[in-house]
C-alpha atoms as a PDB file:
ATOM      1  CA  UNK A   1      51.692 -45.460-194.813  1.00  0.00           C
ATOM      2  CA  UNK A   2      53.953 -43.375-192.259  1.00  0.00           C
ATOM      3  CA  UNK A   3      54.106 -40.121-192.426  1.00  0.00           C
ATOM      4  CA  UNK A   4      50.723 -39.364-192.863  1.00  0.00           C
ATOM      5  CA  UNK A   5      48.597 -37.605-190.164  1.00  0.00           C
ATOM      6  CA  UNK A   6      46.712 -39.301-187.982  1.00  0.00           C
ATOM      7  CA  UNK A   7      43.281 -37.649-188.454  1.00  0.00           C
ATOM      8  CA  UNK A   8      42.219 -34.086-190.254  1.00  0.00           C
ATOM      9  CA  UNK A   9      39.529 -31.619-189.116  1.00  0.00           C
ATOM     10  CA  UNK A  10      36.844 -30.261-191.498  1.00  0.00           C
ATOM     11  CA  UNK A  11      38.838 -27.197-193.113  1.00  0.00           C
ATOM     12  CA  UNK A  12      42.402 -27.951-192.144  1.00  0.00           C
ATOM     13  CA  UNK A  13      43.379 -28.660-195.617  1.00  0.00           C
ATOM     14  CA  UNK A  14      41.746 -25.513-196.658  1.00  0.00           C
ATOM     15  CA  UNK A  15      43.858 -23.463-193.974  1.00  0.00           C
ATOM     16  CA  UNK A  16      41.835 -23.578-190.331  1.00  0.00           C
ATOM     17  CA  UNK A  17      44.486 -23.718-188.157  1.00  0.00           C
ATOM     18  CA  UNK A  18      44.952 -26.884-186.727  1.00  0.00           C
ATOM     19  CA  UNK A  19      44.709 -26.071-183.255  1.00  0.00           C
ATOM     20  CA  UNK A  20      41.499 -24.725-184.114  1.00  0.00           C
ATOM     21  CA  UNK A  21      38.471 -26.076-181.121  1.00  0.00           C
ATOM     22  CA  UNK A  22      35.289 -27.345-182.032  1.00  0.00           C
ATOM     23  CA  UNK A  23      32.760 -25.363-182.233  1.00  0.00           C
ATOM     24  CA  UNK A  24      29.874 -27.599-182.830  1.00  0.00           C
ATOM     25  CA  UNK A  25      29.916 -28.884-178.906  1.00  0.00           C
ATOM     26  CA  UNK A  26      30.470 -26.247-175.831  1.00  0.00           C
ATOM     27  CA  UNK A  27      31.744 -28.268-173.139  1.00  0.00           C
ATOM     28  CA  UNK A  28      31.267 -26.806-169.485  1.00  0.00           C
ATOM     29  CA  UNK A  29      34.781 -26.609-168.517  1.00  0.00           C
ATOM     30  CA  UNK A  30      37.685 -26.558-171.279  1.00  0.00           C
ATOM     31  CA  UNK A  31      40.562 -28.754-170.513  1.00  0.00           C
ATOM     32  CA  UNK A  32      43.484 -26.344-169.483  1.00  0.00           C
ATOM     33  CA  UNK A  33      45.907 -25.747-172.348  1.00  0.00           C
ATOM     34  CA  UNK A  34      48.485 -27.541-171.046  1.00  0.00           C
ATOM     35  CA  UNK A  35      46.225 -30.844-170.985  1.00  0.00           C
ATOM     36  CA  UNK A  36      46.109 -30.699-174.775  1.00  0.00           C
ATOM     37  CA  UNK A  37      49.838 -30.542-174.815  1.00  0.00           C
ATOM     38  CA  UNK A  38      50.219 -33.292-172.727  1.00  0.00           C
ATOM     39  CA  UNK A  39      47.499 -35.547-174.921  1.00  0.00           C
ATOM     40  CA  UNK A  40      49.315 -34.317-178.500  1.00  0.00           C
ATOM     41  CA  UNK A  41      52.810 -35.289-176.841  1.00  0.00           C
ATOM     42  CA  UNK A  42      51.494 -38.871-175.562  1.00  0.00           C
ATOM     43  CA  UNK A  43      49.899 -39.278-178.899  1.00  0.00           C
ATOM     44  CA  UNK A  44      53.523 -38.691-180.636  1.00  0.00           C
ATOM     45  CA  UNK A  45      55.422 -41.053-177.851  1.00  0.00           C
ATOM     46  CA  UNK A  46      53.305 -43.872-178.216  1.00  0.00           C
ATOM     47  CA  UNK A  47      53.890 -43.768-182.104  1.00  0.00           C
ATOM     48  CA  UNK A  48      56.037 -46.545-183.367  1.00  0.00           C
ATOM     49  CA  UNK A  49      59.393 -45.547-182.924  1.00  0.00           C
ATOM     50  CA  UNK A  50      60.827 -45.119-186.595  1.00  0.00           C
ATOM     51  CA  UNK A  51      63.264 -43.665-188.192  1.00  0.00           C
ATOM     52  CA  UNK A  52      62.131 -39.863-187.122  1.00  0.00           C
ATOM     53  CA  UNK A  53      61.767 -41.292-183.378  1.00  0.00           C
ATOM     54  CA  UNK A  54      64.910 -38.998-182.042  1.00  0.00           C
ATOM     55  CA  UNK A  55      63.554 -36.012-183.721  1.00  0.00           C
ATOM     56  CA  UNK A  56      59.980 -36.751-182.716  1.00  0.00           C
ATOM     57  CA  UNK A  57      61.805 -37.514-179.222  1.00  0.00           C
ATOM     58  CA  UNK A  58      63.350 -34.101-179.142  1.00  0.00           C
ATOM     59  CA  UNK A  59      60.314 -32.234-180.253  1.00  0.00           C
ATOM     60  CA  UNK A  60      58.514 -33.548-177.328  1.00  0.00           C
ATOM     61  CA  UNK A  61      60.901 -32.870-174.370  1.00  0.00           C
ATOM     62  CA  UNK A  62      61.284 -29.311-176.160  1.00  0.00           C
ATOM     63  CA  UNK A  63      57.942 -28.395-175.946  1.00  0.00           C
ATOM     64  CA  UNK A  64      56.913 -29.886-172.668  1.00  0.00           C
ATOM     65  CA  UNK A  65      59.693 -28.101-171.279  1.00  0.00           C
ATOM     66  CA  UNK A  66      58.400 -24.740-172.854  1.00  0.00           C
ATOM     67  CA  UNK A  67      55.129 -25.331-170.467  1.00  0.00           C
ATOM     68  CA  UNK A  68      54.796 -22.537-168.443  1.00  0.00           C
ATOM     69  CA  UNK A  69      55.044 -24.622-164.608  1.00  0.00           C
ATOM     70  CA  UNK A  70      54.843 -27.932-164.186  1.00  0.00           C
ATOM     71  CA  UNK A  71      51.665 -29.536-165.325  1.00  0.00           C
ATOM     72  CA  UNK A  72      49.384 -32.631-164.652  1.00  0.00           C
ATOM     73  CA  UNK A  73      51.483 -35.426-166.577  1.00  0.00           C
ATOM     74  CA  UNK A  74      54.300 -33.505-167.470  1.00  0.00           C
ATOM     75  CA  UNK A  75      56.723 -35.017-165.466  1.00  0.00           C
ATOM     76  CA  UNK A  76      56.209 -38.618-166.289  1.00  0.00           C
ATOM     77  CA  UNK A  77      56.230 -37.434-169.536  1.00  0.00           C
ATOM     78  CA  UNK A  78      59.994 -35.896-169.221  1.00  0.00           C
ATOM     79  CA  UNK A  79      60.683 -38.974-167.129  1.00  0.00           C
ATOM     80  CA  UNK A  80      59.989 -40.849-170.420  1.00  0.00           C
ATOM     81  CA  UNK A  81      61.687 -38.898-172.488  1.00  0.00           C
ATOM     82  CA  UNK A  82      64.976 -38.802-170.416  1.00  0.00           C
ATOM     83  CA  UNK A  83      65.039 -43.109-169.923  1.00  0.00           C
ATOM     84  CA  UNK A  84      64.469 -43.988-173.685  1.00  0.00           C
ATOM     85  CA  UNK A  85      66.648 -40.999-175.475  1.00  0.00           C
ATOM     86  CA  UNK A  86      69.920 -43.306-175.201  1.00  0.00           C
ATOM     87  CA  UNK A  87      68.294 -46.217-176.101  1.00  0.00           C
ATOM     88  CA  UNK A  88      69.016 -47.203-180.231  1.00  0.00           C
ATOM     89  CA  UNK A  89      65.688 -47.094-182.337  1.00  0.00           C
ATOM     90  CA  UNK A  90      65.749 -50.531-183.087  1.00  0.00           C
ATOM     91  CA  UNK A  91      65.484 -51.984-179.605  1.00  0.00           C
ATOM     92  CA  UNK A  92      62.674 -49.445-178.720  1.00  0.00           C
ATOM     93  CA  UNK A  93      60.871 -50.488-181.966  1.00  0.00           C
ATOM     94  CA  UNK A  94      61.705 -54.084-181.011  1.00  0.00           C
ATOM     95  CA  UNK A  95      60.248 -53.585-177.098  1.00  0.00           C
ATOM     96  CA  UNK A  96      57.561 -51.550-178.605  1.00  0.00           C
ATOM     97  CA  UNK A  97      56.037 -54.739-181.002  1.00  0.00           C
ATOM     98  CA  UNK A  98      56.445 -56.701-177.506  1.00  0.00           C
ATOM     99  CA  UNK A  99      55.102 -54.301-175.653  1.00  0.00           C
ATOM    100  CA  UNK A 100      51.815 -53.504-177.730  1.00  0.00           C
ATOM    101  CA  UNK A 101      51.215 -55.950-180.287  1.00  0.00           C
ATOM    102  CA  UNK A 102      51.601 -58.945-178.659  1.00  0.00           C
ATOM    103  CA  UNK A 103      49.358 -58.818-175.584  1.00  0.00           C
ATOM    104  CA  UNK A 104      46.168 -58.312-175.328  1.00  0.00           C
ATOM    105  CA  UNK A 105      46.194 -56.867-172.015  1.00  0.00           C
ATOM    106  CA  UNK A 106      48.471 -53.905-173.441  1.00  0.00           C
ATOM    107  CA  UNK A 107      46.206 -53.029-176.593  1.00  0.00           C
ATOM    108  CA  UNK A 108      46.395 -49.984-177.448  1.00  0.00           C
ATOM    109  CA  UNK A 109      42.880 -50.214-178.874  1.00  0.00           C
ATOM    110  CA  UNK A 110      40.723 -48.841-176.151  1.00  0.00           C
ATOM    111  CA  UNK A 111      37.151 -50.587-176.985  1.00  0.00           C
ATOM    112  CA  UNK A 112      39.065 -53.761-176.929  1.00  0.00           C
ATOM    113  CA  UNK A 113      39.149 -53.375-172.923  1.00  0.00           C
ATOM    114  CA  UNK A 114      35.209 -52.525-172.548  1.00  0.00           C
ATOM    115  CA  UNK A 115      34.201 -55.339-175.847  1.00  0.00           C
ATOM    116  CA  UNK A 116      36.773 -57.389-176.541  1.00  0.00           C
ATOM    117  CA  UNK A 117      36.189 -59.688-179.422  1.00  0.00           C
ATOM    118  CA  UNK A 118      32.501 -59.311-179.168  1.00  0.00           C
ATOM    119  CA  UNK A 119      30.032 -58.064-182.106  1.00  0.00           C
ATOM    120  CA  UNK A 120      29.747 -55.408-179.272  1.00  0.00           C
ATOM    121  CA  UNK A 121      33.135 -53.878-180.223  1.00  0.00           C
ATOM    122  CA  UNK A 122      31.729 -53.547-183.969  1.00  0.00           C
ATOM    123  CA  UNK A 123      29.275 -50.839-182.909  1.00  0.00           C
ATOM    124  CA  UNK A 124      31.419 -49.029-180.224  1.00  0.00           C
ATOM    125  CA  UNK A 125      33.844 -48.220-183.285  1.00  0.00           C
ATOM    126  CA  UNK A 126      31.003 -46.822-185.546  1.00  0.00           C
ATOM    127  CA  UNK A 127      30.033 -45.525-182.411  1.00  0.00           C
ATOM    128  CA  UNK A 128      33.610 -44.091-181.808  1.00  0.00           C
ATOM    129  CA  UNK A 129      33.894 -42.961-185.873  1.00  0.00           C
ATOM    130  CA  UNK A 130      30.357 -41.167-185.717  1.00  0.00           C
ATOM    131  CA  UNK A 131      31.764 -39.146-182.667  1.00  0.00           C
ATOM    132  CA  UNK A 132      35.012 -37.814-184.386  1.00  0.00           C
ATOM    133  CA  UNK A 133      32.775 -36.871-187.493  1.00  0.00           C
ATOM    134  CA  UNK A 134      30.411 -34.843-185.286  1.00  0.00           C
ATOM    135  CA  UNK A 135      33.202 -32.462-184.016  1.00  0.00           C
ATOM    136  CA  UNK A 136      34.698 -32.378-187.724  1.00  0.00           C
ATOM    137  CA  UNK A 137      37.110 -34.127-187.280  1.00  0.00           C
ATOM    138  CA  UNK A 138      37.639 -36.894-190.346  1.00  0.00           C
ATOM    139  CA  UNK A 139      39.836 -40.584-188.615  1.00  0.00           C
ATOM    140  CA  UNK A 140      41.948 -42.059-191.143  1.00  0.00           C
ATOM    141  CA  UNK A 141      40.039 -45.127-192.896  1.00  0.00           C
ATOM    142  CA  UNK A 142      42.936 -47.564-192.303  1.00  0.00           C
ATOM    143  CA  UNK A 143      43.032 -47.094-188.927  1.00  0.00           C
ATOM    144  CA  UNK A 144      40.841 -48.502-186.286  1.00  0.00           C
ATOM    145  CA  UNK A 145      39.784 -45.190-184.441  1.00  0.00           C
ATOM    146  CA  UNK A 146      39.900 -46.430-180.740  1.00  0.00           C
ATOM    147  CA  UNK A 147      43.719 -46.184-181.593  1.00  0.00           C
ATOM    148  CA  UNK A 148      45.149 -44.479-178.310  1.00  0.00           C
ATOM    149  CA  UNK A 149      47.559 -42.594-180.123  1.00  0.00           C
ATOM    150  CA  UNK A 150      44.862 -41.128-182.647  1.00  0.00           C
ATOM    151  CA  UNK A 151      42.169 -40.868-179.470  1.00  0.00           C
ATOM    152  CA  UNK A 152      45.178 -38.370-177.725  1.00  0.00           C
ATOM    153  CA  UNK A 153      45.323 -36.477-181.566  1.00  0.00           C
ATOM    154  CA  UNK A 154      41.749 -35.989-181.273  1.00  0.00           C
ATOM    155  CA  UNK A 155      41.423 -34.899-177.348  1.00  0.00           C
ATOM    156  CA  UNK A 156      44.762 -32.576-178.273  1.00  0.00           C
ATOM    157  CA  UNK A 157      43.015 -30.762-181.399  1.00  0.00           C
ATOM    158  CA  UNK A 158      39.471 -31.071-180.030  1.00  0.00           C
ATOM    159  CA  UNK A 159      39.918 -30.808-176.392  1.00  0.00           C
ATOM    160  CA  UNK A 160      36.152 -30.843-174.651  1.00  0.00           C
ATOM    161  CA  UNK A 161      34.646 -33.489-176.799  1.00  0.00           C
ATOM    162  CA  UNK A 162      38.105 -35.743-176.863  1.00  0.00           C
ATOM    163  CA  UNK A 163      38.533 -35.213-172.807  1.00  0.00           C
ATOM    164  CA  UNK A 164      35.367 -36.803-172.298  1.00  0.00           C
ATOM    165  CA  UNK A 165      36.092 -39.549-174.861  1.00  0.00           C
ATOM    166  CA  UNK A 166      38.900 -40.207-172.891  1.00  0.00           C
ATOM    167  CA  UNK A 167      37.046 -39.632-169.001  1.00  0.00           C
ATOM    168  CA  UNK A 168      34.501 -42.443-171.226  1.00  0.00           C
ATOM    169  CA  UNK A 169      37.454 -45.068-171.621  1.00  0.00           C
ATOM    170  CA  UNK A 170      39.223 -44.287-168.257  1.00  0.00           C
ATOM    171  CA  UNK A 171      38.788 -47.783-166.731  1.00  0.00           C
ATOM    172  CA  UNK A 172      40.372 -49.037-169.652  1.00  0.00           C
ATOM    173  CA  UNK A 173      43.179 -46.648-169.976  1.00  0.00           C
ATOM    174  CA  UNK A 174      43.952 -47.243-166.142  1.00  0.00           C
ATOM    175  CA  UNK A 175      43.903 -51.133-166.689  1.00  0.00           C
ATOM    176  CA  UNK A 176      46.757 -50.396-169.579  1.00  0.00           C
ATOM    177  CA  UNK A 177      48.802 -48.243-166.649  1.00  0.00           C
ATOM    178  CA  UNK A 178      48.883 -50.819-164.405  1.00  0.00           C
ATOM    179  CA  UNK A 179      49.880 -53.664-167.424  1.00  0.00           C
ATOM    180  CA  UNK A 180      52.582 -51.655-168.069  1.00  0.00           C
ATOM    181  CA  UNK A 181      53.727 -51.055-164.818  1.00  0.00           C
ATOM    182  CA  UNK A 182      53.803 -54.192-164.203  1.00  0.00           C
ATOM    183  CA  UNK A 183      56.140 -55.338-166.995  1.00  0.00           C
ATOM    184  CA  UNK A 184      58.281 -52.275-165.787  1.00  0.00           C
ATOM    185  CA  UNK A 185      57.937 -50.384-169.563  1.00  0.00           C
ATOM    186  CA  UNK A 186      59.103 -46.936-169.619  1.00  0.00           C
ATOM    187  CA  UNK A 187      55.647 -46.445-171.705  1.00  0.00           C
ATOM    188  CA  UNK A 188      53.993 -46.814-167.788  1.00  0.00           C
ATOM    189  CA  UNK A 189      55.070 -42.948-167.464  1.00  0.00           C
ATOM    190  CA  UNK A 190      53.438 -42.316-170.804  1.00  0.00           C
ATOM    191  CA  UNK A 191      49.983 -43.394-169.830  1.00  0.00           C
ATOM    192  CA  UNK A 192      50.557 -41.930-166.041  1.00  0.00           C
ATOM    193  CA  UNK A 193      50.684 -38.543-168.024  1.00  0.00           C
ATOM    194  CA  UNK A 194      47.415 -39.622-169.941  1.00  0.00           C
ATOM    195  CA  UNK A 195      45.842 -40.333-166.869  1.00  0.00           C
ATOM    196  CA  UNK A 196      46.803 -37.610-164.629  1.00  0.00           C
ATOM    197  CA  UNK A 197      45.002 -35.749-166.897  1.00  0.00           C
ATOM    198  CA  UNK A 198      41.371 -37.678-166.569  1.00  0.00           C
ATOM    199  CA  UNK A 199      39.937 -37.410-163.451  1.00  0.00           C
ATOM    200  CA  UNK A 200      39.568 -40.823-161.783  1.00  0.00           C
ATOM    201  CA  UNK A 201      36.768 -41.681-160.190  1.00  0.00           C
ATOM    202  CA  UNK A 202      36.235 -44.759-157.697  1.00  0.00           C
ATOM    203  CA  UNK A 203      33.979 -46.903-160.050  1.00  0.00           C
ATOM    204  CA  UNK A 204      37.101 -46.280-162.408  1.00  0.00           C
ATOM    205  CA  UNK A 205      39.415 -48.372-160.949  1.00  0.00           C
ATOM    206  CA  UNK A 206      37.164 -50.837-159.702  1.00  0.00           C
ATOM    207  CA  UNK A 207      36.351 -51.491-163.294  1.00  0.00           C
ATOM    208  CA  UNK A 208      39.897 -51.862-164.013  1.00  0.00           C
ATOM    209  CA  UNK A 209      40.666 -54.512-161.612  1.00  0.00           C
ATOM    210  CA  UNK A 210      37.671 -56.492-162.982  1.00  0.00           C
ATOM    211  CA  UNK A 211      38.929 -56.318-165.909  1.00  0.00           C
ATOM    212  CA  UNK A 212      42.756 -57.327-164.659  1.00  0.00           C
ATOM    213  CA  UNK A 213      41.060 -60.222-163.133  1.00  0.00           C
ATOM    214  CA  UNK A 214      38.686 -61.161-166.056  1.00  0.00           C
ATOM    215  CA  UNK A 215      40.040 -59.922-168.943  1.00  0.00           C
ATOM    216  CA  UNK A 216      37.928 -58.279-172.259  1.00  0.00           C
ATOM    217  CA  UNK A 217      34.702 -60.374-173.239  1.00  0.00           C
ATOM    218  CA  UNK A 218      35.401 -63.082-175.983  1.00  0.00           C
ATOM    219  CA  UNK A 219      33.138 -63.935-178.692  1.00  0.00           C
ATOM    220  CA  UNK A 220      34.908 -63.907-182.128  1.00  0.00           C
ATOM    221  CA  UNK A 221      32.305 -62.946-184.511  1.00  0.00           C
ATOM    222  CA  UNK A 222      30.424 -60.008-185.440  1.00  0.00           C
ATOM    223  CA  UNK A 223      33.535 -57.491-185.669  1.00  0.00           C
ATOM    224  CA  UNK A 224      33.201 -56.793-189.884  1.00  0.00           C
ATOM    225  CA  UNK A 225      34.277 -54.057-191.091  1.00  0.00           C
ATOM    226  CA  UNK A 226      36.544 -53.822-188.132  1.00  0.00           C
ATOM    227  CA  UNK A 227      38.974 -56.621-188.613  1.00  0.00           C
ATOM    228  CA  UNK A 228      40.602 -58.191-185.178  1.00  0.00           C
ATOM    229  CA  UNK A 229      44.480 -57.525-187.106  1.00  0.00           C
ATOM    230  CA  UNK A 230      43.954 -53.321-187.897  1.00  0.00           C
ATOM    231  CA  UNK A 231      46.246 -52.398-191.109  1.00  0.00           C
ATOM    232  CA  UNK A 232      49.095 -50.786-190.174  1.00  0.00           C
ATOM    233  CA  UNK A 233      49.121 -46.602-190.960  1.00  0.00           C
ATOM    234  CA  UNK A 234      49.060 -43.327-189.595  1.00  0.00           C
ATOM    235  CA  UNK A 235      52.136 -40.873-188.959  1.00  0.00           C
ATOM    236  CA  UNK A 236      51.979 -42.775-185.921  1.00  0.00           C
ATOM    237  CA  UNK A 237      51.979 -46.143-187.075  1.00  0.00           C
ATOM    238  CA  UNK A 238      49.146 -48.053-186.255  1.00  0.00           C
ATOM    239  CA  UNK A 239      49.900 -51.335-183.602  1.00  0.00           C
ATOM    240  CA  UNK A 240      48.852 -54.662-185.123  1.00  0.00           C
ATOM    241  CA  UNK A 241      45.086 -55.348-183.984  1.00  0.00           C
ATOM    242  CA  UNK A 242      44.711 -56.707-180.414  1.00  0.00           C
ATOM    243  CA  UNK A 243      43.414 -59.984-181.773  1.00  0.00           C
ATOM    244  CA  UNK A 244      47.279 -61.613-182.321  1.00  0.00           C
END
């Protein structure tokens, strides 16, 4: 379904305000506010472009550019903006199934990089579901929840416990960076802003290059109820599974 939400806190329905933190988990140092801006506009931009992309598009570059001072990962993220806003929905859709959906190596499914198709991956996404519940925070149940763009909702409306999700799948997020810089996708700048703001530390990329040279762990069984090819949903709508 589009046009849904990508995840709801405990109490948002009944009038928390969204933007409400946790309180169930005190981190040591909150993420700056502009961090959560930059992880809530990187969760809308690497939504499938639809038919609200150029309003989505303009919301963004709006609201970035109300940031008081330039920010970790707001400039890639205006670089973004500014390359794809000529460019007609239907070839960004079309580069964006290319892009994501049919490469493993560009997943947007983040245990996919650590797993793969290993029984592993089945408990890293209970894991993963179990760890949005304990900040109240319910993931939609037809959508695999190491969904980038639904990991950035989370770190954007939950910021200590969803920054440290993200500092736990930085090897992985880097390894997608350098994928996409390498095909020389305007999404590169998108996940530059997503990792400018997760401190990288040297074990980080080394993990990453294994990876580039290796690729995920393979061993196709063991993955029920998380199906390789995800269903399709969220406001964001949901890549195809990084099994294709």
């Amino acid at each position: 379904m589009r046009g849904r939400r990508p995840g709801t806190r405990a109490g948002d329905e009944a009038g928390t305000a969204p933007g409400a933190r946790s309180t169930t988990h005190a981190g040591p140092t909150p993420p700056a506010p502009d961090t959560a801006a930059v992880h809530q506009a990187a969760a809308l931009l690497l939504g499938y472009p639809d038919e609200g992309w150029p309003a989505r598009l303009t919301l963004v570059r709006e609201a970035i550019e109300r940031l008081p001072g330039p920010g970790p990962g707001t400039a890639p993220l205006l670089r973004f903006c500014a390359t794809v806003q000529d460019t007609p929905v239907l070839d960004l859709a079309a580069g964006y199934v290319t892009t994501f959906d049919r490469s493993r190596r560009r997943t947007l499914h983040l245990t996919y990089y650590t797993d793969g198709d290993t029984r592993r991956r089945g408990a890293a996404l209970a894991a993963l579901k179990a760890r949005y519940r304990a900040h109240g925070w319910q993931p939609p149940e037809d959508e695999l929840p190491d969904h980038l763009p639904l990991v950035l909702e989370f770190a954007a409306r939950c910021p200590d416990p969803g920054s440290r999700l993200l500092q736990d799948h930085r090897a992985g997020l880097e390894l997608l960076r350098m994928a996409l810089t390498d095909r020389s996708s305007p999404y590169a700048d998108v996940l530059a802003a997503v990792c400018a703001t997760v401190p990288e530390a040297p074990p980080d990329r080394a993990a990453a290059l294994a990876l580039a040279r290796s690729g995920p762990p393979t061993e196709l069984v063991g993955l029920a109820p998380y199906p390789l090819d995800a269903p399709r949903g969220t406001a964001l709508r949901a890549t195809e599974g990084p099994g294709r």
